[in-house]
N, C-alpha and C. Protein backbone atom coordinates (compact mmCIF):
# COMPACT_ATOMS: atom_id res chain seq x y z
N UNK A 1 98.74 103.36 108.26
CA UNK A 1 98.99 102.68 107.00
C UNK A 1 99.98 101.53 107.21
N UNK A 2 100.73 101.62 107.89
CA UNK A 2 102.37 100.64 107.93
C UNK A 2 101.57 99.98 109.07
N UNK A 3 100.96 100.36 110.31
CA UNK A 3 100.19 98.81 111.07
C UNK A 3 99.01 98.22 110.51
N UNK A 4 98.53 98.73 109.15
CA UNK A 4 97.68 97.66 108.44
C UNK A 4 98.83 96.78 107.63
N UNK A 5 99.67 97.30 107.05
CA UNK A 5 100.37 96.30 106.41
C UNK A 5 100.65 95.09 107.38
N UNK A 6 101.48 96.03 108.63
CA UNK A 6 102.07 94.51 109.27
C UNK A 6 100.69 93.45 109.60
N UNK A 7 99.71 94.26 109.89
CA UNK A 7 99.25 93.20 110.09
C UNK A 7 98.61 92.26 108.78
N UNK A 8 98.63 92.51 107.94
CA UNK A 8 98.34 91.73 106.59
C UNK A 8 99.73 91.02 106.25
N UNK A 9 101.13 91.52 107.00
CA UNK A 9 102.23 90.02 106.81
C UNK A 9 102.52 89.26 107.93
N UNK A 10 100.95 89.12 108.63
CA UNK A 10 100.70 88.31 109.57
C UNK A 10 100.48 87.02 108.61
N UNK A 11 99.69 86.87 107.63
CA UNK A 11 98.98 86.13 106.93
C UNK A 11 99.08 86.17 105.48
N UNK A 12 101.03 85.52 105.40
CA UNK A 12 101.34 85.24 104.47
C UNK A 12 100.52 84.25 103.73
N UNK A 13 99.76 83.70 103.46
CA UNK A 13 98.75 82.62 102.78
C UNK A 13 98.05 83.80 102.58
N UNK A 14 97.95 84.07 101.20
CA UNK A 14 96.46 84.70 100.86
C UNK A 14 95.49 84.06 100.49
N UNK A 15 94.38 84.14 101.51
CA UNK A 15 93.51 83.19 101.78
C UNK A 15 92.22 84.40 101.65
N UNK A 16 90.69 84.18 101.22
CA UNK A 16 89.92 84.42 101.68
C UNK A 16 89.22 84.29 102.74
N UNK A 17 89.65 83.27 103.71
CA UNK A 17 89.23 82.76 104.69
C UNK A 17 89.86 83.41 105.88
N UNK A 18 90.85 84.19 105.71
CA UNK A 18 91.42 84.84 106.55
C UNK A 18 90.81 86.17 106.73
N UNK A 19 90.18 86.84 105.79
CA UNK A 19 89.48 87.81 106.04
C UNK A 19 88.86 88.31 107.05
N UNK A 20 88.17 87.47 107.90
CA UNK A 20 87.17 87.76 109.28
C UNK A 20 88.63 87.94 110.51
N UNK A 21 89.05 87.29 110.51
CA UNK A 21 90.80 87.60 111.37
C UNK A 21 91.01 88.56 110.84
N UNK A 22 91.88 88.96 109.96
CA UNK A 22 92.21 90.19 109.18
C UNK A 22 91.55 91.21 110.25
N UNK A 23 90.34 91.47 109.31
CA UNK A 23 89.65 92.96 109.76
C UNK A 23 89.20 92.78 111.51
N UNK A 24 89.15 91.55 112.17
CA UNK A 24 89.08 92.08 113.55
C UNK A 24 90.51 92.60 113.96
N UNK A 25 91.49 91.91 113.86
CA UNK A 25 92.62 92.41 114.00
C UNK A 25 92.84 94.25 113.49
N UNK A 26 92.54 94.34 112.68
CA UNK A 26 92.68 95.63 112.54
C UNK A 26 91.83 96.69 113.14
N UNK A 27 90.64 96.06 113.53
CA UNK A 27 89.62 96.52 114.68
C UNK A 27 90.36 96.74 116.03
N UNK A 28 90.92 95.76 116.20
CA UNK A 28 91.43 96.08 117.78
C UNK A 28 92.54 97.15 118.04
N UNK A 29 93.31 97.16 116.41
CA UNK A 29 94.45 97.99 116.46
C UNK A 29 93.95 99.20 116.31
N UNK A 30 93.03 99.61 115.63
CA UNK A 30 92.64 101.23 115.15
C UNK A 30 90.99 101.30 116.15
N UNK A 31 90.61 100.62 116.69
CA UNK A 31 89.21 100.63 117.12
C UNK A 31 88.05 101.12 115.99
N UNK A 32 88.31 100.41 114.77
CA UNK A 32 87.31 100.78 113.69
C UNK A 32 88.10 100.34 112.60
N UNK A 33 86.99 100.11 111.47
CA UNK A 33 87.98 99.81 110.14
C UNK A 33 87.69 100.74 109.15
N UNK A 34 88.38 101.57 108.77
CA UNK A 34 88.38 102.38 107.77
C UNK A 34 88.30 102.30 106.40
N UNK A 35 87.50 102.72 105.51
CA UNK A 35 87.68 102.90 104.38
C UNK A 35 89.09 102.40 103.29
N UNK A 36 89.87 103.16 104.29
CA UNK A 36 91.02 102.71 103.99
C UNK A 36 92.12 101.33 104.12
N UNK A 37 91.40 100.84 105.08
CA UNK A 37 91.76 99.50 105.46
C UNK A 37 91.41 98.44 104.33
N UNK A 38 90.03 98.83 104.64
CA UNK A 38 88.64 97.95 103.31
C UNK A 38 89.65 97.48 102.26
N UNK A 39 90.10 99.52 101.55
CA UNK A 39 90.65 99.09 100.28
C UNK A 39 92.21 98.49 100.39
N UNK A 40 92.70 98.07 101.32
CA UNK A 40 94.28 97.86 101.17
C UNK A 40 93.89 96.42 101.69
N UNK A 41 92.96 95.78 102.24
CA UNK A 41 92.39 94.60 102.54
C UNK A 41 91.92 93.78 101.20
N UNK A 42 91.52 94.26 100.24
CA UNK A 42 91.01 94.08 99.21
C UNK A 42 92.23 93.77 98.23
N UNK A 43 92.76 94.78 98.59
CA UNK A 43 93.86 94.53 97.34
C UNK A 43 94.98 93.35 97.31
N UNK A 44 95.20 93.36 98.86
CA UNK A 44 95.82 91.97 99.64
C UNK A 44 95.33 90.70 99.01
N UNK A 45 93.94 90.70 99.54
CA UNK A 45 93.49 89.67 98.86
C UNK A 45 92.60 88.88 98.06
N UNK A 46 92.91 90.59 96.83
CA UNK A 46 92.87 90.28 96.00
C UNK A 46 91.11 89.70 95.11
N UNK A 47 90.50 90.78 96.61
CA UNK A 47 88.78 90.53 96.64
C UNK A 47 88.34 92.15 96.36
N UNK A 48 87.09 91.97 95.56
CA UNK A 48 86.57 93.31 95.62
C UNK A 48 85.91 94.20 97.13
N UNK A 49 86.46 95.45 96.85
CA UNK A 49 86.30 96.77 98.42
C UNK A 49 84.35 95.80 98.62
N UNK A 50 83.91 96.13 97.60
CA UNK A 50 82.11 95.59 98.02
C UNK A 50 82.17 94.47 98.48
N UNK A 51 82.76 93.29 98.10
CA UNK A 51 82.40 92.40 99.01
C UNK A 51 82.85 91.91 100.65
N UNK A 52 84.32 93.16 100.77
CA UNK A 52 84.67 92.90 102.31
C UNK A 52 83.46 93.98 102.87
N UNK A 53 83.06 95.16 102.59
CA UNK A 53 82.43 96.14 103.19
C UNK A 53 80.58 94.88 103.33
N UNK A 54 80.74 94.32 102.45
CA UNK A 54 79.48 93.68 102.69
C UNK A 54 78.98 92.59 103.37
N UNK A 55 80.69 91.47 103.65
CA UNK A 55 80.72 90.77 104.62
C UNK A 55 80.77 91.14 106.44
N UNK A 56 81.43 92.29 106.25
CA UNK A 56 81.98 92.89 107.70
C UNK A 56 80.50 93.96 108.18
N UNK A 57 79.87 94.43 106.99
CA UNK A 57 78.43 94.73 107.58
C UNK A 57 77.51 93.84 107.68
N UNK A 58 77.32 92.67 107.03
CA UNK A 58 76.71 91.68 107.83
C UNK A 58 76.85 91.40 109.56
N UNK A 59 77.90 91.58 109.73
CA UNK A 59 78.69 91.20 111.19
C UNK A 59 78.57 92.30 112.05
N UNK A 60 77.34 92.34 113.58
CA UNK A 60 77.62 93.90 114.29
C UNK A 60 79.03 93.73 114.87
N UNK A 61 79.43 93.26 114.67
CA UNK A 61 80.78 93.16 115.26
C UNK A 61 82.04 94.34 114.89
N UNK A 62 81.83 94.63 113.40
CA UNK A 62 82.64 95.73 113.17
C UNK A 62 81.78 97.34 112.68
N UNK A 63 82.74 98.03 113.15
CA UNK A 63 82.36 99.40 113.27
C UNK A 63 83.43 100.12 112.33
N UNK A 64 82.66 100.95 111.48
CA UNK A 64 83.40 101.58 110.68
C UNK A 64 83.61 103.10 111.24
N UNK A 65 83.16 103.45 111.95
CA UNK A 65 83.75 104.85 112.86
C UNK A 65 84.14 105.02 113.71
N UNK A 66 84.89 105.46 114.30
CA UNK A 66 85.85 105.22 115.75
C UNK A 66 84.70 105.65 116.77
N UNK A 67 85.08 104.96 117.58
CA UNK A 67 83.95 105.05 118.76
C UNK A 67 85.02 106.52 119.44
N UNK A 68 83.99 106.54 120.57
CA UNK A 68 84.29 107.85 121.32
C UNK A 68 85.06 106.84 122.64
N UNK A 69 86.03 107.72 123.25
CA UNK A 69 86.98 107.73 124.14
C UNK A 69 85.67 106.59 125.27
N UNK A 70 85.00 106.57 125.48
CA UNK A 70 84.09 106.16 126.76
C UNK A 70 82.99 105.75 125.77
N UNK A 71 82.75 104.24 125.09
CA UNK A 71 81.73 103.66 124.59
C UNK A 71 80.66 102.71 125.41
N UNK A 72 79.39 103.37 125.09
CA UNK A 72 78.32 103.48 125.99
C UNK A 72 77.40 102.16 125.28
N UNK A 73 77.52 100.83 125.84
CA UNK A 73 76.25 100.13 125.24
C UNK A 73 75.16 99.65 125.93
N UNK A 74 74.19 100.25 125.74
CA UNK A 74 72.82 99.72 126.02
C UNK A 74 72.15 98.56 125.33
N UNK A 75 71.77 97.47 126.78
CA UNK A 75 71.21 96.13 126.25
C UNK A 75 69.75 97.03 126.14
N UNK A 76 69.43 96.39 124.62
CA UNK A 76 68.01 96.63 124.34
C UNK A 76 66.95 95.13 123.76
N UNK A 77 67.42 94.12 125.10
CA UNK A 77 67.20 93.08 124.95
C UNK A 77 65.55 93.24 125.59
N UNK A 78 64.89 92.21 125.40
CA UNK A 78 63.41 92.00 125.93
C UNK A 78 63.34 92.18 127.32
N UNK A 79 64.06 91.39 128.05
CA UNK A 79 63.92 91.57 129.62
C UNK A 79 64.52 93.19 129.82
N UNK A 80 65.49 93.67 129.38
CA UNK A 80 66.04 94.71 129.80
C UNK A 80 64.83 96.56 129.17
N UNK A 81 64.12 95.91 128.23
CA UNK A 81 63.16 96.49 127.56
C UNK A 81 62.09 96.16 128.80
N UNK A 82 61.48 95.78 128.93
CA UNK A 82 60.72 95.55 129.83
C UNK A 82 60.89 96.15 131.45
N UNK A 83 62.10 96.02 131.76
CA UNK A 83 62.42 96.75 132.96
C UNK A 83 62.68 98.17 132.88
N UNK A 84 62.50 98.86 131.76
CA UNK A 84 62.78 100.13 131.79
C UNK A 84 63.65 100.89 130.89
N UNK A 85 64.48 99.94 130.26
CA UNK A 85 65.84 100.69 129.47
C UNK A 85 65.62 101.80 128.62
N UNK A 86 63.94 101.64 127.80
CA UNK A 86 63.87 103.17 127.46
C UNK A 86 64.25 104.26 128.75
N UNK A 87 63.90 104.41 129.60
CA UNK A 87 64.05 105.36 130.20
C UNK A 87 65.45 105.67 130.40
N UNK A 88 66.48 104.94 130.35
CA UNK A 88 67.58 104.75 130.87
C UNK A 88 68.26 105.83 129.04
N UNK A 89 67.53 105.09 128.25
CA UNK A 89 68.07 105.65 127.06
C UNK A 89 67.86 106.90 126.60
N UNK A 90 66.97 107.40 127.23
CA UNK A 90 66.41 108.81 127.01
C UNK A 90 67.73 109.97 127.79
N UNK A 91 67.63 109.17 128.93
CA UNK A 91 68.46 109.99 129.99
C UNK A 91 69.69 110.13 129.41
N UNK A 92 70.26 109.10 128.30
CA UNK A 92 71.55 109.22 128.23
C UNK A 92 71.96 110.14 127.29
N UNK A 93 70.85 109.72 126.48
CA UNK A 93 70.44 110.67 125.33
C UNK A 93 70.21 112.30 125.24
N UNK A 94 69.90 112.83 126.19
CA UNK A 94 69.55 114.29 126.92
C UNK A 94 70.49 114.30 127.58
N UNK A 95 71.17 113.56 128.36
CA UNK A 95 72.83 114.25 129.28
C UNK A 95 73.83 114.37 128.19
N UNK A 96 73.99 113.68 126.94
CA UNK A 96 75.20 113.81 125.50
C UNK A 96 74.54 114.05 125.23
N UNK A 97 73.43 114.41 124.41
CA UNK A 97 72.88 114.92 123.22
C UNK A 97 73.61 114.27 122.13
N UNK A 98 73.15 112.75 122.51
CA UNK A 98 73.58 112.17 121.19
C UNK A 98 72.67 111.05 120.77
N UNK A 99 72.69 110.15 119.88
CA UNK A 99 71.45 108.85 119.85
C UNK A 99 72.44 107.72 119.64
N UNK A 100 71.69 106.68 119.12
CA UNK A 100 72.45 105.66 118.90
C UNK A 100 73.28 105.35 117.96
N UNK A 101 74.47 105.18 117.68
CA UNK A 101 75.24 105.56 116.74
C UNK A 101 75.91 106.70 116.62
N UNK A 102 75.82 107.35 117.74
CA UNK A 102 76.67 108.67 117.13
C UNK A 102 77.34 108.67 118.42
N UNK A 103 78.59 109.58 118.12
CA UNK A 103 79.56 110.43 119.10
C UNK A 103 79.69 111.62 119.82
N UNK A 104 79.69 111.97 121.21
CA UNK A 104 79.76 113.36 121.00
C UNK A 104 80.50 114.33 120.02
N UNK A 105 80.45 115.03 120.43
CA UNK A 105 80.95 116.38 119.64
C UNK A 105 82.55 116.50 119.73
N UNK A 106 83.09 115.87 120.90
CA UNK A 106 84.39 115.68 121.42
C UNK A 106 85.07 114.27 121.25
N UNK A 107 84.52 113.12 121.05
CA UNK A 107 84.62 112.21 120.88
C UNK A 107 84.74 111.15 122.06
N UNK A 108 84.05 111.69 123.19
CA UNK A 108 84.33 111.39 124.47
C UNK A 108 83.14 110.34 124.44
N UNK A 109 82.69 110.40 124.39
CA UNK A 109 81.01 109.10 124.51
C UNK A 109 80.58 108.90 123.08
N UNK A 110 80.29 107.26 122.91
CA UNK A 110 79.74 107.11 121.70
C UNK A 110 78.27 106.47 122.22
N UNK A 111 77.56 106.04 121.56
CA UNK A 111 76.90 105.30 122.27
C UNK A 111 75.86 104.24 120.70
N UNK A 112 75.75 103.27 121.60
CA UNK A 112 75.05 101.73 120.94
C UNK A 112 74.35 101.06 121.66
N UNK A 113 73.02 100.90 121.01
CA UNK A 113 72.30 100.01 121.20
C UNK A 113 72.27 98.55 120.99
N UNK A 114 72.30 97.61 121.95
CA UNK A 114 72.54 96.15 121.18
C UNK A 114 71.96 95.36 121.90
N UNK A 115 72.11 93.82 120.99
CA UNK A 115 70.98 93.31 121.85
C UNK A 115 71.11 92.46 123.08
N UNK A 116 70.96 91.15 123.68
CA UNK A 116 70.65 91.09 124.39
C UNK A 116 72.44 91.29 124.90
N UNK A 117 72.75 91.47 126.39
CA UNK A 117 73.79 91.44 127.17
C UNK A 117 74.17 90.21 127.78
N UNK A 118 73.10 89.16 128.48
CA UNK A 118 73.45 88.29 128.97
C UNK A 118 73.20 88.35 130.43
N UNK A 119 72.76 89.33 131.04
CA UNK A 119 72.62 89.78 132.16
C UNK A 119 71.11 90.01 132.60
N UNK A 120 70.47 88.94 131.90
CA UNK A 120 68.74 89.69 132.31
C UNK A 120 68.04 89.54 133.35
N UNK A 121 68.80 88.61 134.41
CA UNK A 121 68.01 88.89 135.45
C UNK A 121 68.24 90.16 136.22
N UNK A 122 69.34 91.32 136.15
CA UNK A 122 69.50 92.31 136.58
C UNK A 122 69.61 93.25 135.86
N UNK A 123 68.66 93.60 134.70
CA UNK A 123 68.54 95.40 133.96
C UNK A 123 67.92 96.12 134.46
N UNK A 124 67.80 97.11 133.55
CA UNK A 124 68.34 97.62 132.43
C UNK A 124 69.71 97.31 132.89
N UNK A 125 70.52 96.63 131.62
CA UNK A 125 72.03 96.55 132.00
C UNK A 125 72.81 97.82 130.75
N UNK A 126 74.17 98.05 130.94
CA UNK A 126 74.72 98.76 130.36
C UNK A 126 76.01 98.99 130.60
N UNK A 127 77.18 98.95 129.30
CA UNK A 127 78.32 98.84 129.80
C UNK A 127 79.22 100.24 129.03
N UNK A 128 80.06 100.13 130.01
CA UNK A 128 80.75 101.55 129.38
C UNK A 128 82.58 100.93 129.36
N UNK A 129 82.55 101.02 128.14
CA UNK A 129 84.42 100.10 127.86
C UNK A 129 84.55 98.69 128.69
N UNK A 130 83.22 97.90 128.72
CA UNK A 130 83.17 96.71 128.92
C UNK A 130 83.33 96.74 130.13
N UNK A 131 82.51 97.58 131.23
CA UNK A 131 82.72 97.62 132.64
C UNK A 131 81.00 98.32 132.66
N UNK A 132 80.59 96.64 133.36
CA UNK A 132 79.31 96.60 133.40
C UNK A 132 78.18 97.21 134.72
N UNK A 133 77.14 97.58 134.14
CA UNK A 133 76.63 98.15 135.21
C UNK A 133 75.17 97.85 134.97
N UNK A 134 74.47 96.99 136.10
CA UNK A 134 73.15 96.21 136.75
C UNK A 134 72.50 97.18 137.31
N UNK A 135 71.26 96.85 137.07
CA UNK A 135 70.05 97.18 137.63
C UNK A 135 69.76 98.73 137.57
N UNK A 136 70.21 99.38 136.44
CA UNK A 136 70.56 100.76 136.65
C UNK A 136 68.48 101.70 136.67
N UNK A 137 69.05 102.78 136.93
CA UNK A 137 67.59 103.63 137.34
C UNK A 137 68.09 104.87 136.57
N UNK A 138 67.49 106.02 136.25
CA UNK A 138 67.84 107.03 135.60
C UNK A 138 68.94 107.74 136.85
N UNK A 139 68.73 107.84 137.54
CA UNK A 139 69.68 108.01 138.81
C UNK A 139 70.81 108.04 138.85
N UNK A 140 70.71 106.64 139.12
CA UNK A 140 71.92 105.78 138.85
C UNK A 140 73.27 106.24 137.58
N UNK A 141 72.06 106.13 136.55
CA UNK A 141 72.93 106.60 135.22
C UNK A 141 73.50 108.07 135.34
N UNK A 142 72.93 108.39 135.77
CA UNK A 142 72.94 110.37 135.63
C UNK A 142 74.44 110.24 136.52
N UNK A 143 74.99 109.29 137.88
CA UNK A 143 75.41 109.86 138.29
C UNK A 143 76.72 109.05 137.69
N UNK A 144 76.74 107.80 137.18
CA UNK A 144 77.83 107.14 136.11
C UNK A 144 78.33 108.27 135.71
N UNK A 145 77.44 108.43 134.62
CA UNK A 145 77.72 109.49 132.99
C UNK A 145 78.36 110.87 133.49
N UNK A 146 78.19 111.03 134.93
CA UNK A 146 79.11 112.54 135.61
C UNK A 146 80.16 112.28 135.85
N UNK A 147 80.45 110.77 136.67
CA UNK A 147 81.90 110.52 137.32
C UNK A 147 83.16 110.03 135.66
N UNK A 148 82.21 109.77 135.01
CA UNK A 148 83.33 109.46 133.38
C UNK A 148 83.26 111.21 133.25
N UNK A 149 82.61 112.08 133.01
CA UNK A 149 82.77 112.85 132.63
C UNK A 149 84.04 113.85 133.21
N UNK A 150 83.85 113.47 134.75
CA UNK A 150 85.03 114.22 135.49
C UNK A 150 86.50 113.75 135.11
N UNK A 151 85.95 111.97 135.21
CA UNK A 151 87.25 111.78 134.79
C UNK A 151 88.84 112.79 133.52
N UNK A 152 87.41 113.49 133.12
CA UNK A 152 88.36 114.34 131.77
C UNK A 152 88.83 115.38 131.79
N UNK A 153 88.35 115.61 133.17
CA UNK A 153 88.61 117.10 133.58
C UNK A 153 89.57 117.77 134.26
């Protein structure tokens, strides 16, 4: 509650235009924007909760649920579709037992689908906390998704 404020007397000007700053900023601080943010964002400045929740879901950029400790994104771009990434997604999908959008059970892996990566001459690509990984094979992945897993252990 008190690091959403400070960061809303970042931006003494109450501005609507400050809004898209605002809520990434508060993204980076909480890794998600809460409900609760929305409404103390709103009241700041002085805009209705529906229209920030409706600008910031326009945008994949913000996430309203905290990702899991180890966030899993799969490019489900054309080239990376083409080379295989279903398969890659299945696998990941059956080692968490989770789909797209959701968290484990522990909060240790989240996982997202998105689109292209930028990387298409070497997919299926896929990054885990922005530490990227080329040309992957179900293999490959199986043996990623073990060495994060140890990491916890």
């Amino acid at each position: 509650m008190q690091e959403i404020e400070k960061i809303l007397d970042q931006y003494p000007f109450v501005q609507r235009d400050n809004l898209i700053p605002i809520l990434q900023e508060i993204q980076n601080a909480f890794g998600y924007i809460s409900e609760e943010a929305i409404v103390k964002v709103g009241n700041y400045l002085k805009m209705p909760t529906s229209k920030i929740y409706g600008l910031a879901t326009f945008y994949n950029q913000f996430y309203f649920t905290p990702k899991g400790r180890y966030h899993i994104k799969i490019c489900n771009g054309t080239s990376c579709h083409v080379n295989g990434n279903s398969l890659i997604i299945k696998e990941i999908e059956k080692i968490l037992g989770i789909k797209d959008g959701e968290n484990t059970k522990d909060n240790g892996f989240s996982l997202e689908l998105t689109s292209c990566m930028g990387v298409c001459g070497m997919g299926p690509v896929m990054a885990i906390n922005d530490k990227y990984y080329t040309c992957l094979t179900v293999k490959k992945v199986k043996t990623i998704i073990q060495d994060y897993q140890q990491m916890d252990e």
